[in-house]
PDB file of N, CA and C in Angstrom:
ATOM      1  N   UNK A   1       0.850  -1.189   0.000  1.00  0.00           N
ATOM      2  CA  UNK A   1       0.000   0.000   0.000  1.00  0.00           C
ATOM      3  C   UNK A   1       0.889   1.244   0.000  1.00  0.00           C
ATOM      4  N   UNK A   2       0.521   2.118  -0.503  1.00  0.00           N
ATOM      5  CA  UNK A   2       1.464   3.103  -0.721  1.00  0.00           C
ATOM      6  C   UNK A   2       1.435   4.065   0.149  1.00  0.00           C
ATOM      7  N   UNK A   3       2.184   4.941   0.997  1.00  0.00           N
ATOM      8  CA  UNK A   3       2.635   5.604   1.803  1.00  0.00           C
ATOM      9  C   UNK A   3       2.040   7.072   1.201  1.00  0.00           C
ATOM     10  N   UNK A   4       1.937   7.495   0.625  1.00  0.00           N
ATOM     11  CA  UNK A   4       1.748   8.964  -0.450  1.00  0.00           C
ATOM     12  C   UNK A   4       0.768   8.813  -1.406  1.00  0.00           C
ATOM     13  N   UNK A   5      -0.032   9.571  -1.847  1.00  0.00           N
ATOM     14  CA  UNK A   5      -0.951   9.702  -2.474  1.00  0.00           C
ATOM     15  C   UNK A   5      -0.784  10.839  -3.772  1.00  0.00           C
ATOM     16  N   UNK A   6      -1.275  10.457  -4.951  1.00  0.00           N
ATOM     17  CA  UNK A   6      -1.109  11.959  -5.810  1.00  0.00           C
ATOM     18  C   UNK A   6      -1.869  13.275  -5.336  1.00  0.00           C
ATOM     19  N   UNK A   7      -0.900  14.380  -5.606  1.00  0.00           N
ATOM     20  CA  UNK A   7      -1.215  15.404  -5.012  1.00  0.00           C
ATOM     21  C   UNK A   7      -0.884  16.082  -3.856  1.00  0.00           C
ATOM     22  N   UNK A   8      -0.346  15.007  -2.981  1.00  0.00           N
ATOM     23  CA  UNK A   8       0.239  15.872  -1.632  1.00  0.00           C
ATOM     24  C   UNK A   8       1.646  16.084  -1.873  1.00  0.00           C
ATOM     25  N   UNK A   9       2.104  17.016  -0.761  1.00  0.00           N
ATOM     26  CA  UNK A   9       2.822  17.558  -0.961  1.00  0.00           C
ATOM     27  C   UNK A   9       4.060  16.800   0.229  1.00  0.00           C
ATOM     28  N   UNK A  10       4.983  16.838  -0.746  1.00  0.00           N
ATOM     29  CA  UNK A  10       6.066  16.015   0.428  1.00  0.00           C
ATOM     30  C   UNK A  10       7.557  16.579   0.087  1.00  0.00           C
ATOM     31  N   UNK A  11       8.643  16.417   1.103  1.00  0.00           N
ATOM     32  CA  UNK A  11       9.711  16.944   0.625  1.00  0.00           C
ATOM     33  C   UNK A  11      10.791  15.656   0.645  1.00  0.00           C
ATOM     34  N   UNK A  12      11.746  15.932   0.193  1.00  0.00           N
ATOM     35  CA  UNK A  12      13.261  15.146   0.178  1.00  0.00           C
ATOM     36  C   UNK A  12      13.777  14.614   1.370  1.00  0.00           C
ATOM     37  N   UNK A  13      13.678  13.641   1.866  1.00  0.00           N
ATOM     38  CA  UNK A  13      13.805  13.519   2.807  1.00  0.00           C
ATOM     39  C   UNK A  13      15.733  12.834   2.841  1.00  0.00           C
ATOM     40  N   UNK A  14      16.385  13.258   2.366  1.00  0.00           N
ATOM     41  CA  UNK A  14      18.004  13.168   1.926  1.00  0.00           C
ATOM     42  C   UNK A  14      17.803  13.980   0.326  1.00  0.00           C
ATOM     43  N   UNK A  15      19.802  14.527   0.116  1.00  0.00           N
ATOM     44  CA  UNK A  15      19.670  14.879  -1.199  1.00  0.00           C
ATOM     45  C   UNK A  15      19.332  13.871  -2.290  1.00  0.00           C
ATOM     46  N   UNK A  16      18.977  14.333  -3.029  1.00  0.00           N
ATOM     47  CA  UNK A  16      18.168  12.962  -4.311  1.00  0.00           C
ATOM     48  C   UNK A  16      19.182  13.226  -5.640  1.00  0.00           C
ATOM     49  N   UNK A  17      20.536  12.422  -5.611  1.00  0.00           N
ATOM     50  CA  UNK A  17      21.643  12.802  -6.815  1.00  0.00           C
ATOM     51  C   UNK A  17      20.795  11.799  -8.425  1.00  0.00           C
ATOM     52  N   UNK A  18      21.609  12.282  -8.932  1.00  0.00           N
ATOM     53  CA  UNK A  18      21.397  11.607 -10.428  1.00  0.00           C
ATOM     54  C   UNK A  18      22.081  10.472 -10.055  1.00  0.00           C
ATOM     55  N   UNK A  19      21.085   9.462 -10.688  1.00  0.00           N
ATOM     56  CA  UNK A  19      21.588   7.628 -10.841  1.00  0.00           C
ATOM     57  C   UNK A  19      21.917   7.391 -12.265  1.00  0.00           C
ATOM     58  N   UNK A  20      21.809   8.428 -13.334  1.00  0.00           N
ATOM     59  CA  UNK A  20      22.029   8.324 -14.694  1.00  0.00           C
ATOM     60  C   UNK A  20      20.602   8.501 -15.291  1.00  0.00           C
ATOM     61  N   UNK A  21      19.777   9.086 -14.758  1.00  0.00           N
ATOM     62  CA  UNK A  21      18.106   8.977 -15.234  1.00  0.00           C
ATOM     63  C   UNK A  21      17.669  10.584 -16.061  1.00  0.00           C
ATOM     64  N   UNK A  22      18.748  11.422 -15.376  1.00  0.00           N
ATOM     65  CA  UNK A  22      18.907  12.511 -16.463  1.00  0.00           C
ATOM     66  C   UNK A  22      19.857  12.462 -16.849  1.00  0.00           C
ATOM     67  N   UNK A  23      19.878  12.495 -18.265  1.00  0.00           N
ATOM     68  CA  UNK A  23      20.648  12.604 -19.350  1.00  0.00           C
ATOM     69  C   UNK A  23      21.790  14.064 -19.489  1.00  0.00           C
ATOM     70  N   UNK A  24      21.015  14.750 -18.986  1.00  0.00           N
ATOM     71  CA  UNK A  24      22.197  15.770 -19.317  1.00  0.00           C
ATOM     72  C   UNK A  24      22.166  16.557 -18.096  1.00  0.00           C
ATOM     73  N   UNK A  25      22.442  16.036 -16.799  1.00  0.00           N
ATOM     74  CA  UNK A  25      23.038  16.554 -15.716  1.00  0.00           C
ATOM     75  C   UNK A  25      24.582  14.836 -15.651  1.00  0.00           C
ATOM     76  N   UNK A  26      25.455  15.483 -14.770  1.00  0.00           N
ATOM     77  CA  UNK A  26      26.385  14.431 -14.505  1.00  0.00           C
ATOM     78  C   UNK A  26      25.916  13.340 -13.520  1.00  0.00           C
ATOM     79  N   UNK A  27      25.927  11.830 -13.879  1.00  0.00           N
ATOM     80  CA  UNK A  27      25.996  11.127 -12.540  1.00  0.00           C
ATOM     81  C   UNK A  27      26.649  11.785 -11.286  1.00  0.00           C
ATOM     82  N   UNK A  28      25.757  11.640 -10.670  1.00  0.00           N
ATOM     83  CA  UNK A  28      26.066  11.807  -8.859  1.00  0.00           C
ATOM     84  C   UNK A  28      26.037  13.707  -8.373  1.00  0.00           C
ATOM     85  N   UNK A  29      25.000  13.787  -9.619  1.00  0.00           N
ATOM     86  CA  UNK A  29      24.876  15.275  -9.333  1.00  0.00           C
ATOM     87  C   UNK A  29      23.396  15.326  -8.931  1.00  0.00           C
ATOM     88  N   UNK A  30      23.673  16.413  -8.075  1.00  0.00           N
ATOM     89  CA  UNK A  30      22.602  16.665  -6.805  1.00  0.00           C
ATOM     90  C   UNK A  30      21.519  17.258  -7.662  1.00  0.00           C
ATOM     91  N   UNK A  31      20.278  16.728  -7.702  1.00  0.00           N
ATOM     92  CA  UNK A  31      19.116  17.197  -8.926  1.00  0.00           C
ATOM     93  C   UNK A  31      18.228  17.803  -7.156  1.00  0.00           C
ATOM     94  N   UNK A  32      17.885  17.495  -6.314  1.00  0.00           N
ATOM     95  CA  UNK A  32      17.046  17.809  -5.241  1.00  0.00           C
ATOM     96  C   UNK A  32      17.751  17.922  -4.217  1.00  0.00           C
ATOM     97  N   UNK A  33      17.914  19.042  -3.311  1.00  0.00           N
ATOM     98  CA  UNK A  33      18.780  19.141  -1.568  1.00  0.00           C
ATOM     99  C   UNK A  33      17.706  18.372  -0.754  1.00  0.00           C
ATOM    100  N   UNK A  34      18.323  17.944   0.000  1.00  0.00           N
ATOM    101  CA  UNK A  34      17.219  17.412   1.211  1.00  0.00           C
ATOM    102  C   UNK A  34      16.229  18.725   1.433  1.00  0.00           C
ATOM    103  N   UNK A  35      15.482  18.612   1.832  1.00  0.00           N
ATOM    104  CA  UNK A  35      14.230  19.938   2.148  1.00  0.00           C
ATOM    105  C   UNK A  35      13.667  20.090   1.032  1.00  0.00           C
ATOM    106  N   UNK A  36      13.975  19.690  -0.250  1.00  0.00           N
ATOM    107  CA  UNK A  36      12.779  20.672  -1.400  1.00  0.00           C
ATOM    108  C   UNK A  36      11.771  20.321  -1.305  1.00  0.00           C
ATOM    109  N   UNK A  37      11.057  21.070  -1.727  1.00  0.00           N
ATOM    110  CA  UNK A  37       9.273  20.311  -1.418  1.00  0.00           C
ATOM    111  C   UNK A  37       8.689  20.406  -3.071  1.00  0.00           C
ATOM    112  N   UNK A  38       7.970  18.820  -3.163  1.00  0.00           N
ATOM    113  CA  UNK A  38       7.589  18.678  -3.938  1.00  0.00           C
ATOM    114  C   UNK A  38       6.023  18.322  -4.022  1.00  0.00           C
ATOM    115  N   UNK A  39       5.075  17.919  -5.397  1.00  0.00           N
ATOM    116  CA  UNK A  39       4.170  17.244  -5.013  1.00  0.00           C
ATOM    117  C   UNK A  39       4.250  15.773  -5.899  1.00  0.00           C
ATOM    118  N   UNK A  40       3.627  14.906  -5.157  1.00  0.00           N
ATOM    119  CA  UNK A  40       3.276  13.532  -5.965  1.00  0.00           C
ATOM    120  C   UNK A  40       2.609  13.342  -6.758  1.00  0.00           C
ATOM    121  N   UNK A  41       3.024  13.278  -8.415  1.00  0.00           N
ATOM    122  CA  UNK A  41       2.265  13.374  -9.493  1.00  0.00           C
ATOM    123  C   UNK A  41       1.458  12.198  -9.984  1.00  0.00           C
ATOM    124  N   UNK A  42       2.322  11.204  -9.638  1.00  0.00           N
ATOM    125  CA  UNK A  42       2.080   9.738  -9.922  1.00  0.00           C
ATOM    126  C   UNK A  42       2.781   8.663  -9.118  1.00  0.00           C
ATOM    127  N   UNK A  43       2.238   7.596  -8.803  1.00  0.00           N
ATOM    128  CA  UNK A  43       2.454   6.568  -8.011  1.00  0.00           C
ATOM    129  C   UNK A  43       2.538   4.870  -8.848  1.00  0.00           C
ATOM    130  N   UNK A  44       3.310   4.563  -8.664  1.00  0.00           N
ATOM    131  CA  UNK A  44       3.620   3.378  -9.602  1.00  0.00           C
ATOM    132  C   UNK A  44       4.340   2.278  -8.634  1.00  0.00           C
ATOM    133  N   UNK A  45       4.487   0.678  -9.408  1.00  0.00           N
ATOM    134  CA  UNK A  45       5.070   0.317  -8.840  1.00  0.00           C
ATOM    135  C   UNK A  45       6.152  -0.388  -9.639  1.00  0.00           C
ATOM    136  N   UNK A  46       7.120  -0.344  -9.472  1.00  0.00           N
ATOM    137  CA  UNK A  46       8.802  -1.104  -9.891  1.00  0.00           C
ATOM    138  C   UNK A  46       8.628  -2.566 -10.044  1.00  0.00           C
ATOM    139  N   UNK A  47       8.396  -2.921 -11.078  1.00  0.00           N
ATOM    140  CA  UNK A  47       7.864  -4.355 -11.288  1.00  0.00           C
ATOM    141  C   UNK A  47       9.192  -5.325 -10.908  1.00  0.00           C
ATOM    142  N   UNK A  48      10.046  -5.091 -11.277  1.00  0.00           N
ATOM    143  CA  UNK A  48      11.390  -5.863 -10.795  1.00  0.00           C
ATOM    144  C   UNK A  48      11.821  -6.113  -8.980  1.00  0.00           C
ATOM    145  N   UNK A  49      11.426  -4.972  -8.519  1.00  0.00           N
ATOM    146  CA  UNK A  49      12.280  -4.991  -6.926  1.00  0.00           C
ATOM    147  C   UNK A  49      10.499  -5.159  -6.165  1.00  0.00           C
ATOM    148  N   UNK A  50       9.399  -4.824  -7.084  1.00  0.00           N
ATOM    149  CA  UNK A  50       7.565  -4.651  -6.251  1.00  0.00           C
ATOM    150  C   UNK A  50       7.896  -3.441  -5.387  1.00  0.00           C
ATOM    151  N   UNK A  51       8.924  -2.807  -5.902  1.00  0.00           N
ATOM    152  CA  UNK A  51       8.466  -1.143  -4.757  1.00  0.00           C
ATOM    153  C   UNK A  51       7.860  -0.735  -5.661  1.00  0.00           C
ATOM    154  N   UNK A  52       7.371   0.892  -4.323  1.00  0.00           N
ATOM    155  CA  UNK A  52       6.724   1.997  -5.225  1.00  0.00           C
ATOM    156  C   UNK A  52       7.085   2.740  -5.401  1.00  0.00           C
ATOM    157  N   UNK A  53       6.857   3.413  -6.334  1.00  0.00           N
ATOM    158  CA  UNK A  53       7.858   4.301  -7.401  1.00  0.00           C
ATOM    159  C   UNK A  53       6.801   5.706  -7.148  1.00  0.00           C
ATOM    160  N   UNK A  54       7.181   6.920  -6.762  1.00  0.00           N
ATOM    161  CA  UNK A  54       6.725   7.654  -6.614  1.00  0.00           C
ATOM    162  C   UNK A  54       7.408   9.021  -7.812  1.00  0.00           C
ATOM    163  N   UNK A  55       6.333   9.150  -8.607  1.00  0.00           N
ATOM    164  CA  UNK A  55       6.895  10.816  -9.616  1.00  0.00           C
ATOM    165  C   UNK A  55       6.745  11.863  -8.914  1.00  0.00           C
ATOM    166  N   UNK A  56       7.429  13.004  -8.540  1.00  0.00           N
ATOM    167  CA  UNK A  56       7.361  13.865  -7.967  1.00  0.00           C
ATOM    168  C   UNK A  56       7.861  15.032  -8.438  1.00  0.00           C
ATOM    169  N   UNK A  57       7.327  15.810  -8.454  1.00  0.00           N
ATOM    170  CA  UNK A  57       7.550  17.557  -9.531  1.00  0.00           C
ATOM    171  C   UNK A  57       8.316  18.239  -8.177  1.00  0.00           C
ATOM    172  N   UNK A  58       9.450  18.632  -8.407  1.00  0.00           N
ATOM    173  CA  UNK A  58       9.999  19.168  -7.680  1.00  0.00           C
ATOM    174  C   UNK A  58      10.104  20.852  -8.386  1.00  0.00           C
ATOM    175  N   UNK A  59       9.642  20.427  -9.474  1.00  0.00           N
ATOM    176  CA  UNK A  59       9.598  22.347  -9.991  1.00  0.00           C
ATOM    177  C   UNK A  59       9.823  22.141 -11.690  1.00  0.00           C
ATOM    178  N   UNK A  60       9.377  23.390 -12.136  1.00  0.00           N
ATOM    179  CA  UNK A  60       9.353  23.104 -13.701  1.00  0.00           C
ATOM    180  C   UNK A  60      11.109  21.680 -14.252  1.00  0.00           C
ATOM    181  N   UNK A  61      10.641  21.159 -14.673  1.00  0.00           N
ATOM    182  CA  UNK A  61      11.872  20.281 -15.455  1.00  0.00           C
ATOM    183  C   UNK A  61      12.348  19.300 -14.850  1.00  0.00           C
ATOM    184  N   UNK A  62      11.739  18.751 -13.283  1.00  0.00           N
ATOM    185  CA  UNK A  62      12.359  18.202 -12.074  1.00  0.00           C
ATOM    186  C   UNK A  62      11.483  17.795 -11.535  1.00  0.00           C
ATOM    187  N   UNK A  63      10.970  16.488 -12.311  1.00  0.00           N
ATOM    188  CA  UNK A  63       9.582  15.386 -12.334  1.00  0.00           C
ATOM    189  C   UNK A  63      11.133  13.829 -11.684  1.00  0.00           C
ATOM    190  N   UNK A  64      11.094  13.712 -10.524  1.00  0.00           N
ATOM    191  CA  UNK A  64      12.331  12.747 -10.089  1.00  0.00           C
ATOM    192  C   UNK A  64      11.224  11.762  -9.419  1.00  0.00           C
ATOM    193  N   UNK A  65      12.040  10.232 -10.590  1.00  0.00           N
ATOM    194  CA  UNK A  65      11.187   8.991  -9.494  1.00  0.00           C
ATOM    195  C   UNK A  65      11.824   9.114  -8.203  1.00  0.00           C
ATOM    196  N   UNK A  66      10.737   8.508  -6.734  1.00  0.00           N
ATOM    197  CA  UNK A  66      11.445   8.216  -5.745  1.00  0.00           C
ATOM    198  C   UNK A  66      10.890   7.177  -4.832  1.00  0.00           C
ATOM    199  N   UNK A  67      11.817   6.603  -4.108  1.00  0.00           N
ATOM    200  CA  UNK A  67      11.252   5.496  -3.244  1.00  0.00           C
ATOM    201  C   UNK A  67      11.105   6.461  -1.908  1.00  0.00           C
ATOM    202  N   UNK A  68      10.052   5.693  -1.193  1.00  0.00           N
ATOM    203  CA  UNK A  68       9.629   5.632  -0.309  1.00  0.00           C
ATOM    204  C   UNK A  68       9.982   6.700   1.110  1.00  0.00           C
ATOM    205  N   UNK A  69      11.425   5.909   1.115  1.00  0.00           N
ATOM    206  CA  UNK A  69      12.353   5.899   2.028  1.00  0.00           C
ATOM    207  C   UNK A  69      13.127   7.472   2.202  1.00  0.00           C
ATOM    208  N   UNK A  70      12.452   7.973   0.328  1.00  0.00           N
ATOM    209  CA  UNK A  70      13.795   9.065   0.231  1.00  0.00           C
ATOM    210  C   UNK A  70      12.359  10.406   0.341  1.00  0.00           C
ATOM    211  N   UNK A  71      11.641  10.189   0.752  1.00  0.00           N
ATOM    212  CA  UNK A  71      10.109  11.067   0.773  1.00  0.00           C
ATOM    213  C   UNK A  71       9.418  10.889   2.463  1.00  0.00           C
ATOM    214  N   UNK A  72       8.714  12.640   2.726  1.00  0.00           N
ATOM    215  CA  UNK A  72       8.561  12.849   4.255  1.00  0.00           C
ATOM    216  C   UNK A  72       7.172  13.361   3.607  1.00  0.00           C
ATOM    217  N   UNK A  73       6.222  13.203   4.307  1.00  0.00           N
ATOM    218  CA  UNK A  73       5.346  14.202   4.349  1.00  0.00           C
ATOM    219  C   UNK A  73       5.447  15.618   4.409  1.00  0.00           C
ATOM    220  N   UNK A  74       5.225  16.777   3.879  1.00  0.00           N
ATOM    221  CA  UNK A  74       5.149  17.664   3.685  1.00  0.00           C
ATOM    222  C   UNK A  74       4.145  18.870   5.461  1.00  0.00           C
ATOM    223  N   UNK A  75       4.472  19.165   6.338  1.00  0.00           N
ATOM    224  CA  UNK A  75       3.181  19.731   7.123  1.00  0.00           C
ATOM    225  C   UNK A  75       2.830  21.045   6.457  1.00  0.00           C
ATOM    226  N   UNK A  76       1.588  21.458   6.184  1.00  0.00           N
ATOM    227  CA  UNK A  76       1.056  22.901   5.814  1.00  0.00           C
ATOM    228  C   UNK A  76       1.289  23.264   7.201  1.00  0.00           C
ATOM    229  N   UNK A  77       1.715  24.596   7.113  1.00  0.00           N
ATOM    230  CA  UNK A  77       1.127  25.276   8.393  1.00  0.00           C
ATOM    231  C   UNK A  77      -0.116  26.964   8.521  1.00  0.00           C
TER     232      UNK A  77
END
């Protein structure tokens, strides 16, 4: 069951570097700092490992899959 839902808002919960998934930033370059806040666009699951794969818009151009682990809830205040 998935932890996050589309639409809320959650942040980085560690920096989120490139694994090679953008093409034209360098591996192991920092695409998200810990703290950015994003929202959950889409929720999927990783048919190979059965995690869930979370899309998250971190801001125009910076749609980054993420697991679970690397995502906090967001509090409004």
């Amino acid at each position: 069951m998935p932890r996050f839902d589309w639409g809320q808002k959650v942040i980085a919960a560690q920096d989120l570097v490139n694994d090679g998934t953008f093409p034209e930033l360098p591996e192991e370059a920092l695409i998200v700092p810990q703290g950015g806040l994003g929202e959950v666009v889409q929720v999927g699951v990783h048919s190979d490992s059965n995690s869930v794969v979370y899309m998250v818009e971190f801001g125009p151009h910076r749609v980054v899959g993420c697991l679970e682990h690397e995502l906090s809830l967001a509090v409004e205040v």
